[in-house]
Each structure stands twice: as structure tokens, then as C-alpha cells.
N, C-alpha and C. Protein backbone atom coordinates (compact mmCIF):
# COMPACT_ATOMS: atom_id res chain seq x y z
N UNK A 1 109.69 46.32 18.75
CA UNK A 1 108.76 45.31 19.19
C UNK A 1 107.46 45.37 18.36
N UNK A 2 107.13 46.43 18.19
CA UNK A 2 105.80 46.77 17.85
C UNK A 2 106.08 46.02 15.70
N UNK A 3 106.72 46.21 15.47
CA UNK A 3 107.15 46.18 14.30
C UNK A 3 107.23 44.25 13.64
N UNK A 4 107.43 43.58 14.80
CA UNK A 4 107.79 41.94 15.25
C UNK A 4 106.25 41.87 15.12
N UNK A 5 105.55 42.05 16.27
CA UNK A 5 104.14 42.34 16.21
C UNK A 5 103.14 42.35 14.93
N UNK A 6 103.49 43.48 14.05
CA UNK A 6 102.66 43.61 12.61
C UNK A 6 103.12 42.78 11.84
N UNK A 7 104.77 42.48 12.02
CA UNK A 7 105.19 41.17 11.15
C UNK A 7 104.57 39.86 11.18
N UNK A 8 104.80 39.64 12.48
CA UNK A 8 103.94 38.05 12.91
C UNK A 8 102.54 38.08 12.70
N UNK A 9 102.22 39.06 13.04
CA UNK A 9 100.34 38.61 12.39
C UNK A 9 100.37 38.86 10.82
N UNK A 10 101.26 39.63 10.18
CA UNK A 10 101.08 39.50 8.88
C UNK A 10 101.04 38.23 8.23
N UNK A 11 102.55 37.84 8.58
CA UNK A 11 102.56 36.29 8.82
C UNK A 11 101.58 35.43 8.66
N UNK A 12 100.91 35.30 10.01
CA UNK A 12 99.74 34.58 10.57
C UNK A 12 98.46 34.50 9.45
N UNK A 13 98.44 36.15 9.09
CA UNK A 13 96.96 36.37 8.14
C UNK A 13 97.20 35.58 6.91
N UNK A 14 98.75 35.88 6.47
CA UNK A 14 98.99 35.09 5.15
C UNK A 14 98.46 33.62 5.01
N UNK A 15 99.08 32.87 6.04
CA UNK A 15 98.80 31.68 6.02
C UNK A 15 97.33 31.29 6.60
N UNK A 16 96.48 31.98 7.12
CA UNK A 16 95.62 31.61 7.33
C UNK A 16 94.54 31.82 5.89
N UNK A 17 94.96 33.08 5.12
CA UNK A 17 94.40 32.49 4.03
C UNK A 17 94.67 31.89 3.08
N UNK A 18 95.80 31.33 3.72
CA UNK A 18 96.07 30.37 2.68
C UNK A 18 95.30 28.80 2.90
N UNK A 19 95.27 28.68 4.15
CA UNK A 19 94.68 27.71 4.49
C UNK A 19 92.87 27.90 4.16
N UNK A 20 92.27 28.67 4.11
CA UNK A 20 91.12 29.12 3.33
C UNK A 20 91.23 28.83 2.18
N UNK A 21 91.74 29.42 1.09
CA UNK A 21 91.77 29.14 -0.26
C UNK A 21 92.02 27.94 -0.43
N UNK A 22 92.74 26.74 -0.16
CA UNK A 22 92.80 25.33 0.27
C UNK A 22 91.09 24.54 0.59
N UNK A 23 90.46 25.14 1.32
CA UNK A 23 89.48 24.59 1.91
C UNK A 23 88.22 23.86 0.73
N UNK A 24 88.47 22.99 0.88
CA UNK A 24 87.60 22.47 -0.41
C UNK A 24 85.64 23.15 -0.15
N UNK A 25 85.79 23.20 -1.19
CA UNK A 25 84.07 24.24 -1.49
C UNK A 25 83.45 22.52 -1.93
N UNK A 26 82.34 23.10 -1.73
CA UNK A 26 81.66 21.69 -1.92
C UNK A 26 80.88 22.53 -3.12
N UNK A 27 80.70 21.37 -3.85
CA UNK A 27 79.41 21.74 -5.20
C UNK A 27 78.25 21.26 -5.47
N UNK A 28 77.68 21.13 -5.88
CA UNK A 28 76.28 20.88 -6.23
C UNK A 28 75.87 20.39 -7.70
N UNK A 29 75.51 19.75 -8.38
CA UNK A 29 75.01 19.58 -9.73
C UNK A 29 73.83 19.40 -9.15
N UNK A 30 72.26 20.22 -9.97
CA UNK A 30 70.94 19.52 -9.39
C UNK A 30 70.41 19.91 -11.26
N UNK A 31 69.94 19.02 -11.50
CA UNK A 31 68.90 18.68 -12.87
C UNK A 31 67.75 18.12 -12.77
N UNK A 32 67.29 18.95 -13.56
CA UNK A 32 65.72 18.50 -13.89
C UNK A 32 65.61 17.80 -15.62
N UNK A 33 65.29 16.20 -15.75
CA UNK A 33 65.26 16.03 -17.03
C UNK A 33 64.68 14.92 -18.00
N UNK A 34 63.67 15.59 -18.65
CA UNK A 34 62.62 14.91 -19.14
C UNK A 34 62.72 13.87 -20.00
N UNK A 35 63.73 14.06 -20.57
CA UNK A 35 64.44 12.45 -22.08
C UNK A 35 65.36 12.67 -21.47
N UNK A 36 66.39 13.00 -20.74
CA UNK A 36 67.45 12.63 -20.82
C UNK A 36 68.65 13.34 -20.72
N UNK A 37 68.62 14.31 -22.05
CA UNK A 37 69.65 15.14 -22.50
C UNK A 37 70.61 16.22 -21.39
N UNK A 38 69.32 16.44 -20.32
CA UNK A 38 70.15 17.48 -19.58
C UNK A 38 70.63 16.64 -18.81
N UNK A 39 70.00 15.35 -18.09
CA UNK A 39 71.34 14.13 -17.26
C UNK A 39 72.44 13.71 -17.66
N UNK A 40 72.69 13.70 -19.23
CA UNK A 40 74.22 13.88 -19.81
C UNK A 40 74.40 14.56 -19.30
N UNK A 41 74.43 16.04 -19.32
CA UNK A 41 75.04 17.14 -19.45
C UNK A 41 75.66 17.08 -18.07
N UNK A 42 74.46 16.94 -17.10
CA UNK A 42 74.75 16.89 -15.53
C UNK A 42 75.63 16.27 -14.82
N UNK A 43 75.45 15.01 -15.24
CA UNK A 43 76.68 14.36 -14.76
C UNK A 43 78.40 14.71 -15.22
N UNK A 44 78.14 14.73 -16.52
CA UNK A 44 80.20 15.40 -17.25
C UNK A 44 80.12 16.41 -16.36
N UNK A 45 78.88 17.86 -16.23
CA UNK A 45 79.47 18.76 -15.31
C UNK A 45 79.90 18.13 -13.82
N UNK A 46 78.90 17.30 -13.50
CA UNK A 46 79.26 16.66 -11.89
C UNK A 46 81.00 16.68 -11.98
N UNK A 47 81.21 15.19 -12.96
CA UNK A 47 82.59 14.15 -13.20
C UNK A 47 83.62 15.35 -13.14
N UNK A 48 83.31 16.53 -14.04
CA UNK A 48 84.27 17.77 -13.96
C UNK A 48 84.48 18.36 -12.77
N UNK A 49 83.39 18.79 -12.16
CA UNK A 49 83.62 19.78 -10.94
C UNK A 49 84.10 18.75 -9.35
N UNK A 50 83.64 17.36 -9.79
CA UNK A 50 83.93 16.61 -8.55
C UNK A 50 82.53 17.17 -7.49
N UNK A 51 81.72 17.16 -8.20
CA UNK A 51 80.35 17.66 -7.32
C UNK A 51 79.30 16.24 -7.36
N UNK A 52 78.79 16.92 -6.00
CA UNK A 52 77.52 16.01 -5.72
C UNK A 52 76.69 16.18 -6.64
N UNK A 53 75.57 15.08 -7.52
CA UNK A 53 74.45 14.73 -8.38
C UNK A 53 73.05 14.90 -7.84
N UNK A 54 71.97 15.58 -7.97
CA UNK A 54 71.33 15.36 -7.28
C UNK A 54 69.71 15.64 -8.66
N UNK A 55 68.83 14.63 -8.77
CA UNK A 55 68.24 14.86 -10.07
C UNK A 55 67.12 15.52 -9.50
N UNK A 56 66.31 16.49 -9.89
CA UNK A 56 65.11 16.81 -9.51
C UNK A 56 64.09 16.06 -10.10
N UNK A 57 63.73 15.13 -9.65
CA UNK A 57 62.41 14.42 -9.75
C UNK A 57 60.88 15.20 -9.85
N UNK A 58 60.04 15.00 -10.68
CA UNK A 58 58.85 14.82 -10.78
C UNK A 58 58.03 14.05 -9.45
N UNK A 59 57.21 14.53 -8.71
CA UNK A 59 55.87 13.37 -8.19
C UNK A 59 55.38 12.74 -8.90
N UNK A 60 55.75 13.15 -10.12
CA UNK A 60 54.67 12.08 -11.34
C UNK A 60 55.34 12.02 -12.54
N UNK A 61 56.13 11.63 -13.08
CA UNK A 61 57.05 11.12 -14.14
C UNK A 61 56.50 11.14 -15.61
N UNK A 62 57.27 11.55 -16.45
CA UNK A 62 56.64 12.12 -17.66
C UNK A 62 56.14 10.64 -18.64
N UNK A 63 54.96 10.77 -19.02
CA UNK A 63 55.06 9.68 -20.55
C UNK A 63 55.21 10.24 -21.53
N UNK A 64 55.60 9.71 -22.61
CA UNK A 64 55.88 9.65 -23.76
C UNK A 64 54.90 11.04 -24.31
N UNK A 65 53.21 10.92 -24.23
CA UNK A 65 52.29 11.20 -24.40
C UNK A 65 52.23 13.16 -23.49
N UNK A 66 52.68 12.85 -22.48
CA UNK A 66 53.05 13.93 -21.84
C UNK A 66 54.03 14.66 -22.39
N UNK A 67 55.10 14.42 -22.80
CA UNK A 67 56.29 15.44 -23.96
C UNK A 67 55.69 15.26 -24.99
N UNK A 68 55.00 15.32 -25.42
CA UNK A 68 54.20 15.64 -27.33
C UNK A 68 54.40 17.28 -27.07
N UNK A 69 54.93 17.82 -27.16
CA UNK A 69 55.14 19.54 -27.21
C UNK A 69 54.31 19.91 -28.54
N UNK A 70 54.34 19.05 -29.35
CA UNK A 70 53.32 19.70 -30.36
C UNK A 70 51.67 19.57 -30.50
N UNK A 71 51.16 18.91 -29.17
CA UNK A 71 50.21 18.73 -28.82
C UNK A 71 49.72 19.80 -27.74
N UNK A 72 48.97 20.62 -27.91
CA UNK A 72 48.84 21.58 -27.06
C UNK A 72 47.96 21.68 -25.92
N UNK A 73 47.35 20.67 -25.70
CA UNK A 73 46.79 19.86 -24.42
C UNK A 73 47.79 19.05 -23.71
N UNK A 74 49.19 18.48 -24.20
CA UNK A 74 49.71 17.66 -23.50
C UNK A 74 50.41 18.55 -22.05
N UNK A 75 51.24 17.65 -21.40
CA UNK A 75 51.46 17.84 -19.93
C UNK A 75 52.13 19.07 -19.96
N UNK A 76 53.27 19.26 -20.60
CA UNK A 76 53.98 19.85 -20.37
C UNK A 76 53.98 21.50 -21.64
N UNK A 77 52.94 20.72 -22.50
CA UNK A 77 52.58 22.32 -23.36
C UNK A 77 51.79 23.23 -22.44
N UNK A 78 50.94 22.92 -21.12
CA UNK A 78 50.27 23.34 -20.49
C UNK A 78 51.37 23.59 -19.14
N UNK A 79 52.62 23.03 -18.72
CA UNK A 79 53.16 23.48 -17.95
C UNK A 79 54.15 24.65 -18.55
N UNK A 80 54.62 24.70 -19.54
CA UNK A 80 55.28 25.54 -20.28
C UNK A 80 54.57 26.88 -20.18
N UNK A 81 53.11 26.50 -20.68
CA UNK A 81 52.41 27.85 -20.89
C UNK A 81 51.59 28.32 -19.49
N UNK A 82 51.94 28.09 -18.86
CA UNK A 82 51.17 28.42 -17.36
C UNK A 82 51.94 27.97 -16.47
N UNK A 83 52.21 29.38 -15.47
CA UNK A 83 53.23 29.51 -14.25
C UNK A 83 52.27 28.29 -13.12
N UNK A 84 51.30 28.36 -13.21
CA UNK A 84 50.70 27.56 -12.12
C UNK A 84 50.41 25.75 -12.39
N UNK A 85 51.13 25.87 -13.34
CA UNK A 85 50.88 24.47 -13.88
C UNK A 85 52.36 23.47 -13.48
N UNK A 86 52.80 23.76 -12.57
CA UNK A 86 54.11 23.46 -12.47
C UNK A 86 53.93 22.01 -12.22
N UNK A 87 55.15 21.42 -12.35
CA UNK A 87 55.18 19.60 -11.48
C UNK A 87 55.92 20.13 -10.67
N UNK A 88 54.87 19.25 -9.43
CA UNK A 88 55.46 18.84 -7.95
C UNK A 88 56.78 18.04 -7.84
N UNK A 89 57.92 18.53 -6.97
CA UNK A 89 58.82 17.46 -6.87
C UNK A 89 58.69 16.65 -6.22
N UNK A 90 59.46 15.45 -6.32
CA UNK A 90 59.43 14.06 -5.18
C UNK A 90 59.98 14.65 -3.81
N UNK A 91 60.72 15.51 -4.14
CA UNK A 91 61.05 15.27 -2.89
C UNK A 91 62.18 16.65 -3.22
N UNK A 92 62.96 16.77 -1.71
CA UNK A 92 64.12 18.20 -1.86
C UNK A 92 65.42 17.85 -1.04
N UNK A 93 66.53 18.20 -1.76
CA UNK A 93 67.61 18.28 -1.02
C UNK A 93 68.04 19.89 -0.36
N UNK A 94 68.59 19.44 1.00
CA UNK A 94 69.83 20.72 1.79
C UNK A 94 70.26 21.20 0.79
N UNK A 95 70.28 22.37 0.79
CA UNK A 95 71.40 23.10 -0.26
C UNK A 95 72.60 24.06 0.64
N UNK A 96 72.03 23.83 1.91
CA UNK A 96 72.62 24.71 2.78
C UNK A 96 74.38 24.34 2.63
N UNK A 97 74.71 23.17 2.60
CA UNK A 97 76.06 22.31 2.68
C UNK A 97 77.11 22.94 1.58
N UNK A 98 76.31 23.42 0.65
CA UNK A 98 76.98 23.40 -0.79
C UNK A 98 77.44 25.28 -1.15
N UNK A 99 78.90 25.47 -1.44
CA UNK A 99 79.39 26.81 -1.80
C UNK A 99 78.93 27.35 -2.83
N UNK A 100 78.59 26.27 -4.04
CA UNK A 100 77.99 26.29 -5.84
C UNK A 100 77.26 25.52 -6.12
N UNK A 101 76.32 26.15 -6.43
CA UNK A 101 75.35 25.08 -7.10
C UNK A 101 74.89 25.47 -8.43
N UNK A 102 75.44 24.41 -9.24
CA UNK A 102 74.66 24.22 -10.90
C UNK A 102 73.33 23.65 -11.34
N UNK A 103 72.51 24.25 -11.78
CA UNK A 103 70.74 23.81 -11.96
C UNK A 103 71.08 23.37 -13.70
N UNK A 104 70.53 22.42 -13.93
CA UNK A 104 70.15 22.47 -15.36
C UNK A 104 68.72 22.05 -15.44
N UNK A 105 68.35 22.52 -16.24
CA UNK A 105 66.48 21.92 -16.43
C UNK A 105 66.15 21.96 -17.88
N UNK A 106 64.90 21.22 -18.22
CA UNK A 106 64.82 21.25 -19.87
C UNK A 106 64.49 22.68 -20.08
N UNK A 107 65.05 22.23 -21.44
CA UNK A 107 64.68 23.59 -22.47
C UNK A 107 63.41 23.85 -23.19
N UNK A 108 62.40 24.99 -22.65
CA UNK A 108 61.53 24.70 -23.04
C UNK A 108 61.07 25.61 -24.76
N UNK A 109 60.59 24.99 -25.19
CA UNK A 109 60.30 25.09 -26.78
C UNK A 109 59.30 26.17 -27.02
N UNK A 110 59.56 27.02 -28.18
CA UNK A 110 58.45 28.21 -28.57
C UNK A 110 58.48 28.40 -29.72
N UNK A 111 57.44 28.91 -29.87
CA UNK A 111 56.89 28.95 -31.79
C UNK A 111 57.31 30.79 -31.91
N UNK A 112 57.21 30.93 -32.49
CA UNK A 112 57.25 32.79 -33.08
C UNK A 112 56.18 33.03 -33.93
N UNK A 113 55.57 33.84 -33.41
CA UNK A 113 54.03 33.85 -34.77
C UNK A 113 54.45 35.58 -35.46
């Protein structure tokens, strides 16, 4: 009896993880991106993984004048070079929902002296 017992829940455990490994994981794509380049990227990873898109927005949206990286007053030479200089987002998504989540954000640029 006892032996029926360890069989059937063996049984049982099998298929229950099997039914786990089945269980669709939800994903995440979230990007941050100033021209562009990393929202390519974001989305093929999305289209690949079958994941939710989600862009990280700016409160205040970059100009042209603001990415001059070789201007060392502009927006983002001063957010690059200072932790406290960050941009505010618009806004935030749950992440709680999601098993994986992929971040992409720009790449930020440096000189070597």
C-alpha cells in the first residue's frame, strides 16, 4: 500500500510540474530612448520574447540641442556627468506582474584623457 502511495504522488508531483513549466512567464521589455536606436532594439527584443513594451519616458523630452554630447553644458552632458542630474519620468509601470524584465537605456558616451 504504502508503495501505491509514493507512486501516486510521484505521479502527481511529475505532472504538476509539468503543468508549471507550461505556465506562461510573462515578460517585460522597458526602454529608455533618446534618437531612437534603443526603441529598435526594444521592440525585435519585445516581437522575440512575445513581451509587453513599455518606453520609459522623460517629463521633459529631449531636443535636438539637449543631445549635443559634445557640448558640455548641454542636457544630457550634465546628466551623464552628475548622479543628481537625472530626468524625471512621466510616469511608472507595475513590474510586479512580470517573471523578466529587459531594461535597455542609451549608451552613454566618454572621452579617455
Amino acid at each position: 500500500m504504502m508503495k501505491k502511495m509514493t507512486f501516486l504522488l510521484s505521479v502527481m508531483m511529475f505532472f504538476m510540474a509539468q503543468v508549471y513549466a507550461q505556465k506562461e512567464s510573462k515578460t517585460l521589455v522597458a526602454y529608455f530612448s533618446a534618437t531612437g536606436n534603443t526603441r529598435t532594439a526594444a521592440k525585435e527584443i519585445a516581437k522575440q520574447k512575445k513581451a509587453v513594451l513599455w518606453e520609459i519616458e522623460p517629463s521633459e523630452h529631449y531636443t535636438a540641442e539637449d543631445l549635443n554630447w559634445r557640448n558640455k553644458q548641454s542636457r544630457t552632458s550634465k546628466e551623464m556627468s552628475d548622479a543628481e542630474a537625472r530626468p524625471s519620468i512621466k510616469q511608472c509601470t507595475n513590474i510586479m506582474p512580470y517573471d523578466t524584465i529587459y531594461v535597455g537605456s542609451v549608451r552613454a558616451s566618454s572621452t579617455r584623457g
